[in-house]
C-alpha atoms as a PDB file:
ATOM      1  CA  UNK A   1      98.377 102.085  94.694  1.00  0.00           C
ATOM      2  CA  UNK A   2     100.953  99.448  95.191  1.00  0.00           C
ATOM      3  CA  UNK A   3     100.672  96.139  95.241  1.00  0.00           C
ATOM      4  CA  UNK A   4     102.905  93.551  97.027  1.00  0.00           C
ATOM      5  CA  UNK A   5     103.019  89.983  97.308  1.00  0.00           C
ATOM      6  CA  UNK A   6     105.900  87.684  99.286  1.00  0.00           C
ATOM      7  CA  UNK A   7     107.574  84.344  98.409  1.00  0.00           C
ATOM      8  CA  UNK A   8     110.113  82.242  99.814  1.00  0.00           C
ATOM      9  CA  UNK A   9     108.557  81.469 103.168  1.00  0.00           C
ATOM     10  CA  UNK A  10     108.963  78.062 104.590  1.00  0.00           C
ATOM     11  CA  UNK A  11     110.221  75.783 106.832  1.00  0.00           C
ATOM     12  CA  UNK A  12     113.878  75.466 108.233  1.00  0.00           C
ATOM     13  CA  UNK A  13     116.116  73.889 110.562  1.00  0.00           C
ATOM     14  CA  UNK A  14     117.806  76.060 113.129  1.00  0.00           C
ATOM     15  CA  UNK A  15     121.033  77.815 111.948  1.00  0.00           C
ATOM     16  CA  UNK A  16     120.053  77.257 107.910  1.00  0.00           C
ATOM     17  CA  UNK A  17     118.949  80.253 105.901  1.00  0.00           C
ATOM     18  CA  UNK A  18     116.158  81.441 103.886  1.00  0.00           C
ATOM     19  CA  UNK A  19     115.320  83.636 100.992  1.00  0.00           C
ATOM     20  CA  UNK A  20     112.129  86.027 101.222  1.00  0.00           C
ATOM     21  CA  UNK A  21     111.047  87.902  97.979  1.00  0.00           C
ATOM     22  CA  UNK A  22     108.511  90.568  97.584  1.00  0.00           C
ATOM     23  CA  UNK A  23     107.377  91.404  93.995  1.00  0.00           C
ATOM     24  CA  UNK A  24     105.681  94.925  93.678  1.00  0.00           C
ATOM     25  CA  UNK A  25     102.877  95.971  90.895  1.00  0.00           C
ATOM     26  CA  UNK A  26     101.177  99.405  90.536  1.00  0.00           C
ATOM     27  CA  UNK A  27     102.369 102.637  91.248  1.00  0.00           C
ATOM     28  CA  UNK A  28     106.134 103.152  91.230  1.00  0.00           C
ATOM     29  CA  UNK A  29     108.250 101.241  92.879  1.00  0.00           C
ATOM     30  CA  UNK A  30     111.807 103.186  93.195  1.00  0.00           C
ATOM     31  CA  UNK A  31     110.428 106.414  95.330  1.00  0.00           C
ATOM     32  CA  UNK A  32     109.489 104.323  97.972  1.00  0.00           C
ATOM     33  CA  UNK A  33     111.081 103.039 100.986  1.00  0.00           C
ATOM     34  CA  UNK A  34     110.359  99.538 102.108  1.00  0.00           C
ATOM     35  CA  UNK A  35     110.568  97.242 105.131  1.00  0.00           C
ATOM     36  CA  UNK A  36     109.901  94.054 106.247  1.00  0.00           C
ATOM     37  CA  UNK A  37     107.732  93.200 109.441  1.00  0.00           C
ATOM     38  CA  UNK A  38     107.107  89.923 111.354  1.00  0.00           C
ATOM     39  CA  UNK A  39     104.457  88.637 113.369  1.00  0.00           C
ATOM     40  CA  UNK A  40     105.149  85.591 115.437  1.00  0.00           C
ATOM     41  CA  UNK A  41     102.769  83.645 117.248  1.00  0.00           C
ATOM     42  CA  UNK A  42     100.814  85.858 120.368  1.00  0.00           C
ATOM     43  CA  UNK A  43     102.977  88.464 119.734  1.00  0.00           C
ATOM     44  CA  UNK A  44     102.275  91.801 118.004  1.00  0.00           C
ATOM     45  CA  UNK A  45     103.655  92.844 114.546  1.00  0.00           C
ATOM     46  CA  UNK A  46     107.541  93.730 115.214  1.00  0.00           C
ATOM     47  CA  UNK A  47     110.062  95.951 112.501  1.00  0.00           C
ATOM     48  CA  UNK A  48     112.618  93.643 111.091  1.00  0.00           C
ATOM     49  CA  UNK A  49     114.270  95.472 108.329  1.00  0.00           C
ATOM     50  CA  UNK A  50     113.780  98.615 106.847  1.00  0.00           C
ATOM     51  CA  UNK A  51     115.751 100.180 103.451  1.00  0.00           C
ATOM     52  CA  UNK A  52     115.747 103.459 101.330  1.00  0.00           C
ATOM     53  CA  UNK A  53     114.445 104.151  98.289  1.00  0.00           C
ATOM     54  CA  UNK A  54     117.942 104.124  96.171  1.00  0.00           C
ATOM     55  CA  UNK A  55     119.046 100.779  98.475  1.00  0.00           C
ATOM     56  CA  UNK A  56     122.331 102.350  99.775  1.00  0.00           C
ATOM     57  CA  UNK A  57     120.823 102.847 103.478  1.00  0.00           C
ATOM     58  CA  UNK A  58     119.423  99.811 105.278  1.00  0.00           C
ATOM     59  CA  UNK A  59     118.344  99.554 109.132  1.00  0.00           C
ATOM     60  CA  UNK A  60     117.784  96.827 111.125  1.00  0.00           C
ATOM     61  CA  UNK A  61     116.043  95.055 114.486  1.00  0.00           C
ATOM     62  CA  UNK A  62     118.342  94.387 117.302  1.00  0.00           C
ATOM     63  CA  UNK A  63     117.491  90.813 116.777  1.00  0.00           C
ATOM     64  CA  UNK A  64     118.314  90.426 113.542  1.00  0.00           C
ATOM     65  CA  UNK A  65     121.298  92.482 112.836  1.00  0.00           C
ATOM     66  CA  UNK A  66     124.281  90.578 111.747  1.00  0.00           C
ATOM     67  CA  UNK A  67     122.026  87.634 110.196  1.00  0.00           C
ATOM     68  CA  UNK A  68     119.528  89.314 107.647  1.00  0.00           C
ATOM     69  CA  UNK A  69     120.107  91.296 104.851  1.00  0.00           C
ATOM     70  CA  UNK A  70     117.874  93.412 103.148  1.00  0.00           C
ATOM     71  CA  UNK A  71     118.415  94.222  99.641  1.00  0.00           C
ATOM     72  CA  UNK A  72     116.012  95.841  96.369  1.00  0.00           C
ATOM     73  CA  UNK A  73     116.564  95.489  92.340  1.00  0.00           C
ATOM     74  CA  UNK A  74     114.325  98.814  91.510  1.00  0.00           C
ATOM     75  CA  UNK A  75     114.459  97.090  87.621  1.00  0.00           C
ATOM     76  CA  UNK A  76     112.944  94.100  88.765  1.00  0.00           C
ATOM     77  CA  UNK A  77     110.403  96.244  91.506  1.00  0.00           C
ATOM     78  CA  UNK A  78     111.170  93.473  94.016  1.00  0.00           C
ATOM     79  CA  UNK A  79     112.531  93.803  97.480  1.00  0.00           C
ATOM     80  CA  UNK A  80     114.488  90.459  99.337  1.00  0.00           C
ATOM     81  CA  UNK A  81     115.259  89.762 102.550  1.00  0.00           C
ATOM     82  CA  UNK A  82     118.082  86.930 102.939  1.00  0.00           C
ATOM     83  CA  UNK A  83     118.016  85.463 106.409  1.00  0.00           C
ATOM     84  CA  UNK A  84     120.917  83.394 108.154  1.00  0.00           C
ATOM     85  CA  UNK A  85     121.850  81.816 111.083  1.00  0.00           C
ATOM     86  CA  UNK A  86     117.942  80.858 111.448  1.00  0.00           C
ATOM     87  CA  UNK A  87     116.827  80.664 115.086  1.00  0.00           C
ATOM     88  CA  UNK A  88     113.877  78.952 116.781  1.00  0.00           C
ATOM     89  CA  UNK A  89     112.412  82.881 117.393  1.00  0.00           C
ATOM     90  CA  UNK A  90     112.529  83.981 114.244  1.00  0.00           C
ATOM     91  CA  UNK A  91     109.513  81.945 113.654  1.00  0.00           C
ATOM     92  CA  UNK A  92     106.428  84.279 112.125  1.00  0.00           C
ATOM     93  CA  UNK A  93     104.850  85.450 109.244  1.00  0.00           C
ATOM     94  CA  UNK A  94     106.686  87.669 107.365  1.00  0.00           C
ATOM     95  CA  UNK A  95     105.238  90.747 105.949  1.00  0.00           C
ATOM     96  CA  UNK A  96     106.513  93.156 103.298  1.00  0.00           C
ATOM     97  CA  UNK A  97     105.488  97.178 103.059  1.00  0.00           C
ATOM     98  CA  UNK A  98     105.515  99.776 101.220  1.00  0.00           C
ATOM     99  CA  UNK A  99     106.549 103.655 102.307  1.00  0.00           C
ATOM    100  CA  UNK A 100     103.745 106.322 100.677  1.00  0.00           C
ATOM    101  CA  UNK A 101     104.921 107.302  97.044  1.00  0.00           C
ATOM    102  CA  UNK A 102     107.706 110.253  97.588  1.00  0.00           C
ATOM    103  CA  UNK A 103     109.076 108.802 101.274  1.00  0.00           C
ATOM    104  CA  UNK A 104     112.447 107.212 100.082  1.00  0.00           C
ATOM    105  CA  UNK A 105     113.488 107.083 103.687  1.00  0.00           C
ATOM    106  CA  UNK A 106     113.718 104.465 105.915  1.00  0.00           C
ATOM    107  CA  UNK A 107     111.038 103.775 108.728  1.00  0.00           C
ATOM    108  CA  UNK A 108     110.851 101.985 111.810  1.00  0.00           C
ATOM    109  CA  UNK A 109     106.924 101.539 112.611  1.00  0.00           C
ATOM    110  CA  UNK A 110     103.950 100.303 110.882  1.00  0.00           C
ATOM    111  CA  UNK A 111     102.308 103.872 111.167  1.00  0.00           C
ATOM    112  CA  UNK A 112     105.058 104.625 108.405  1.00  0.00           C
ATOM    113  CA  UNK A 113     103.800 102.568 106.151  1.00  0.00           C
ATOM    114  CA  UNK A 114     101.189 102.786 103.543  1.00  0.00           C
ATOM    115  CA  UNK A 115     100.962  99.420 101.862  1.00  0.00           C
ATOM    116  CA  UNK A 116     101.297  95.795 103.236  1.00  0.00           C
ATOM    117  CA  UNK A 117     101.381  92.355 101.734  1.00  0.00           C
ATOM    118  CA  UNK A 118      99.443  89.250 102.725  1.00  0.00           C
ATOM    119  CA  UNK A 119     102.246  87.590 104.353  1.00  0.00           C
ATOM    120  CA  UNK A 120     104.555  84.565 104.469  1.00  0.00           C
ATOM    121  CA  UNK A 121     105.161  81.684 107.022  1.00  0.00           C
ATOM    122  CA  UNK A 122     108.668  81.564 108.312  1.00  0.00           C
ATOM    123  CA  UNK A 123     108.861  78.590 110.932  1.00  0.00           C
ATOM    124  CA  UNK A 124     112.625  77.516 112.025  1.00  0.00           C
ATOM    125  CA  UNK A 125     112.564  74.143 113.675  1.00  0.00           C
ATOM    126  CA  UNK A 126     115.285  73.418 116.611  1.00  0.00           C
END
């Protein structure tokens, strides 16, 4: 089993930036492929960022690309997400996850993913 747990959510003017962490415990970390998701207000769960197990191949939303950056220190078991350029939409709670043990390749859907932490608020004020 893995556990996850975010940090770094908060609030933010439009066009600053902001640092999301997610700090994994349990099983091993470094087989596993991770990805964040966000959930903004009325709106179901949407795939922000996804990256491999070794952290040479990274993916990303439409919506995102060019602003956030995805990134993992397999040492430290923790996964980041660094987000720039902050707009009013990117607004949500931001949730990390956790391919099943053995899938060390990227994913684009929840289905893909075994294990999900409990969230953090992101809210970017215009």
């Amino acid at each position: 089993q893995v556990q996850l747990v975010e940090s770094g959510g908060g609030s933010v003017q439009a066009g600053g930036s902001l640092g999301l962490s997610c700090a994994a415990s349990g099983r091993t970390f470094i087989n596993n492929a991770m990805g964040w998701f966000r959930q903004a207000p009325g709106k179901e769960r949407e795939f922000v960022a996804s990256i491999d197990w070794s952290g040479r191949s990274t993916a990303y939303a439409d919506s995102v690309k060019g602003r956030f950056a995805i990134s993992r220190d397999n040492i430290k078991k923790t996964m980041y997400l660094l987000m720039n350029m902050l707009k009013p939409e990117d607004t949500a709670v931001y949730y990390c996850a956790a391919r099943r043990l053995g899938y060390g390749a990227i994913a684009y859907t929840e289905a893909d993913y075994d294990h999900w932490g409990q969230g953090t608020r992101v809210t970017v004020t215009s």
